[in-house]
C-alpha atoms as a PDB file:
ATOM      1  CA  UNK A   1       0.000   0.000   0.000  1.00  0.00           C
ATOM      2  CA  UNK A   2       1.212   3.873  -0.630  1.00  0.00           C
ATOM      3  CA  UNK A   3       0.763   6.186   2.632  1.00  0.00           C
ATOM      4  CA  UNK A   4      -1.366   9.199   1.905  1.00  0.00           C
ATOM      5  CA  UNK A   5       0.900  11.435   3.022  1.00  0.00           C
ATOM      6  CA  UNK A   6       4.484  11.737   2.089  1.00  0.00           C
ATOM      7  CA  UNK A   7       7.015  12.870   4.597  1.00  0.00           C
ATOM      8  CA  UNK A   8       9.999  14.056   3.299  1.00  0.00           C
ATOM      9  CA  UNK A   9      13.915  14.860   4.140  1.00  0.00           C
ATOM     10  CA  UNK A  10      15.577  17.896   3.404  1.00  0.00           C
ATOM     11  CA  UNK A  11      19.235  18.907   3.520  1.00  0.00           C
ATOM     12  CA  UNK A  12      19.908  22.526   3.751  1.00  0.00           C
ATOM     13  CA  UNK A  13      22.960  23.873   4.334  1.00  0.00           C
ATOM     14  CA  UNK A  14      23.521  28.277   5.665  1.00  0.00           C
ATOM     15  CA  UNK A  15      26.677  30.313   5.048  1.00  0.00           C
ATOM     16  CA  UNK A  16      25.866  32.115   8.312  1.00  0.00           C
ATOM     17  CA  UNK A  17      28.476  31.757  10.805  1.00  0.00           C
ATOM     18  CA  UNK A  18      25.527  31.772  13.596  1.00  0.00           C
ATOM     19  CA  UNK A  19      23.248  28.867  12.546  1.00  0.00           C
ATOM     20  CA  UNK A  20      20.786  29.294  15.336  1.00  0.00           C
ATOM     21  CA  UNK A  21      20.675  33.322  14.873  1.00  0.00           C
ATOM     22  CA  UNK A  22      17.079  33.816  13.106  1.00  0.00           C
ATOM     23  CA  UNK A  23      18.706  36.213   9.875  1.00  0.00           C
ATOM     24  CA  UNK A  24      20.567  32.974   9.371  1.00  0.00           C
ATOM     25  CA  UNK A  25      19.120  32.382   5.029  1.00  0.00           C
ATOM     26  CA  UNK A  26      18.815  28.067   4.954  1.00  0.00           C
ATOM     27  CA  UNK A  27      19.563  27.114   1.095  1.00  0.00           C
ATOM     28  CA  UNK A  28      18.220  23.817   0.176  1.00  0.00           C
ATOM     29  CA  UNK A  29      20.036  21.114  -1.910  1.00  0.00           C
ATOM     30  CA  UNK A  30      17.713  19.719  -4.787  1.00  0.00           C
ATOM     31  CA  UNK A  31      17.624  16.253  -5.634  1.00  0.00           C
ATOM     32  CA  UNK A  32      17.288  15.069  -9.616  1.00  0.00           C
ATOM     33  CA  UNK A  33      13.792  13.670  -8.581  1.00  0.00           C
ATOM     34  CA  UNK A  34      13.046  13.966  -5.407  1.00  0.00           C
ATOM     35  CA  UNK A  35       9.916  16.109  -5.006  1.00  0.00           C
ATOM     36  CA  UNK A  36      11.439  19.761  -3.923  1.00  0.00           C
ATOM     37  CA  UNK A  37      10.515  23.310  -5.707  1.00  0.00           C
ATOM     38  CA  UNK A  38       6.403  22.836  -6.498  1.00  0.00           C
ATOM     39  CA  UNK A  39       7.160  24.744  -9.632  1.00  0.00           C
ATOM     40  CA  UNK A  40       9.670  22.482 -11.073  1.00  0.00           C
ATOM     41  CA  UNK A  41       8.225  19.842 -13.592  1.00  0.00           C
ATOM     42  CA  UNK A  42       7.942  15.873 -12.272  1.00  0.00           C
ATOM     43  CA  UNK A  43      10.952  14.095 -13.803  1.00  0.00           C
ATOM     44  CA  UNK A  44       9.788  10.730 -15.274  1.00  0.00           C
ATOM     45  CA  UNK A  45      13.033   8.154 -15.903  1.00  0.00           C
ATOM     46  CA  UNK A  46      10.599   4.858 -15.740  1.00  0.00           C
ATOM     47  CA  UNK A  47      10.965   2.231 -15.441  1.00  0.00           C
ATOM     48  CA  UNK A  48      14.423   3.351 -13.711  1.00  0.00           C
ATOM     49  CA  UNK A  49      14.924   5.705 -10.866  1.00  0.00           C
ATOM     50  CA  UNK A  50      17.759   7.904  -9.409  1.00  0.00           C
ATOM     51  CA  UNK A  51      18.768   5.487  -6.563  1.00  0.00           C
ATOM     52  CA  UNK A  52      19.630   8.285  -3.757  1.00  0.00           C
ATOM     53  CA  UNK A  53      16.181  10.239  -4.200  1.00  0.00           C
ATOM     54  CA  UNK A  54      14.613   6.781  -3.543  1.00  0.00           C
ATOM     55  CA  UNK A  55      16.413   6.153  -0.504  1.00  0.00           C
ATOM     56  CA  UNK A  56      15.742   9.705   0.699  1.00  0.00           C
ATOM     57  CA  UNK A  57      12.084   9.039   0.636  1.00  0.00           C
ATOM     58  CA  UNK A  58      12.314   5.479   2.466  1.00  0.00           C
ATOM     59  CA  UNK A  59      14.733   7.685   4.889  1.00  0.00           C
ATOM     60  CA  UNK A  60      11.731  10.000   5.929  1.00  0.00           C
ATOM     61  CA  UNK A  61       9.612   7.175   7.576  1.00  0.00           C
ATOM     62  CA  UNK A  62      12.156   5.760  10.069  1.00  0.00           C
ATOM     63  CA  UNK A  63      15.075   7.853  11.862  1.00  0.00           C
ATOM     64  CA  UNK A  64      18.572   8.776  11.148  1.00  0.00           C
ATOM     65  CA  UNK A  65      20.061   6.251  13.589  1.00  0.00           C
ATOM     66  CA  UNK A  66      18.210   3.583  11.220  1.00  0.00           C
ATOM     67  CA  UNK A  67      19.945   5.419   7.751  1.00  0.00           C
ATOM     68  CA  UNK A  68      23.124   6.054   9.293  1.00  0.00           C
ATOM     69  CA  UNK A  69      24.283   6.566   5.684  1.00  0.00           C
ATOM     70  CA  UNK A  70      22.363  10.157   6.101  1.00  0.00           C
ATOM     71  CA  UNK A  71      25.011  11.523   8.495  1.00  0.00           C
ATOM     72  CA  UNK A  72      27.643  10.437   5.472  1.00  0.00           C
ATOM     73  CA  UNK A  73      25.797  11.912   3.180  1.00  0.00           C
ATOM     74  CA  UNK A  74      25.556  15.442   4.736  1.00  0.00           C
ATOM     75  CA  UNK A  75      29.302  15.121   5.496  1.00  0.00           C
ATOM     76  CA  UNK A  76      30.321  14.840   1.982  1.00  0.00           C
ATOM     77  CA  UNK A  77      28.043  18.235   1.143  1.00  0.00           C
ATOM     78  CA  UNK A  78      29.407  19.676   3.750  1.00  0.00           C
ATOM     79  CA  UNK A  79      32.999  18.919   2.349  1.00  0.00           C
ATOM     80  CA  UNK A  80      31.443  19.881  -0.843  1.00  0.00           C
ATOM     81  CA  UNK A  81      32.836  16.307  -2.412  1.00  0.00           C
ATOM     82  CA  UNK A  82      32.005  16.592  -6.135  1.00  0.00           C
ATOM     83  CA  UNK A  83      31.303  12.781  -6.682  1.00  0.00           C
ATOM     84  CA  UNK A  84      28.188  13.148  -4.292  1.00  0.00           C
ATOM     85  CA  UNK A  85      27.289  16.747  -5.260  1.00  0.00           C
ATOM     86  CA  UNK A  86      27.176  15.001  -9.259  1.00  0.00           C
ATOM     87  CA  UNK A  87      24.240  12.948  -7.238  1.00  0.00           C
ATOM     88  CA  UNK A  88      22.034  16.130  -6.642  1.00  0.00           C
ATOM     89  CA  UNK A  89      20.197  18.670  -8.939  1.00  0.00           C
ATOM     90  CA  UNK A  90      21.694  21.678  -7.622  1.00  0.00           C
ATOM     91  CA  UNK A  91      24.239  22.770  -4.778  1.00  0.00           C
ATOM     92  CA  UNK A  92      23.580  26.038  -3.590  1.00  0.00           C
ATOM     93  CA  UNK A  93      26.653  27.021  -2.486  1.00  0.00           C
ATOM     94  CA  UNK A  94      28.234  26.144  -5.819  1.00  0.00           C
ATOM     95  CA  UNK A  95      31.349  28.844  -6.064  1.00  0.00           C
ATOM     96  CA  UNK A  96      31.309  29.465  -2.750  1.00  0.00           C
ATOM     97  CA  UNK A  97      32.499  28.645   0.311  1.00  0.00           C
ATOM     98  CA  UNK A  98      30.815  25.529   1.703  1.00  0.00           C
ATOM     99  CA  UNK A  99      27.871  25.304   4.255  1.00  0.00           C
END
């Protein structure tokens, strides 16, 4: 059976030096199919699919202690590795310093 509602997990990353300080701007990083931005248009790759936005959405109904691969995952965007960014629609802190 499909849930009727979707939970979902998003990684955002701030350039703010004060994360907790409420000015601090939270930039999201988009996933290749992962639902995100309501304006972009559904991607449709059937009968395959983009094996990381899967697991994100699988991710969202249990906890991080059960995906521990989530804490990896956000440590290689925050070292701005280019073999996982290559995994994600957009990094928005492309040219910049990192999160």
């Amino acid at each position: 059976s499909i849930t009727k509602e979707r939970t979902e997990v998003i990684l955002q990353g701030t350039s703010s030096l004060d994360p907790k300080d409420p000015t601090a701007v939270w930039e999201e990083f988009e996933f290749k199919c992962k639902p995100g931005d309501v304006r972009r248009r559904p991607c449709l790759i059937s009968p395959y699919h983009y094996r990381l936005d899967w697991l994100m959405w699988f991710a969202a109904f249990q906890t991080y202690e059960q995906n521990e691969w989530i804490i990896h995952l956000a440590g290689k965007l925050l070292a701005q590795e280019e073999g996982t960014l290559s995994l994600l629609a957009t990094n928005p802190f492309a040219g910049r310093d990192p999160p």
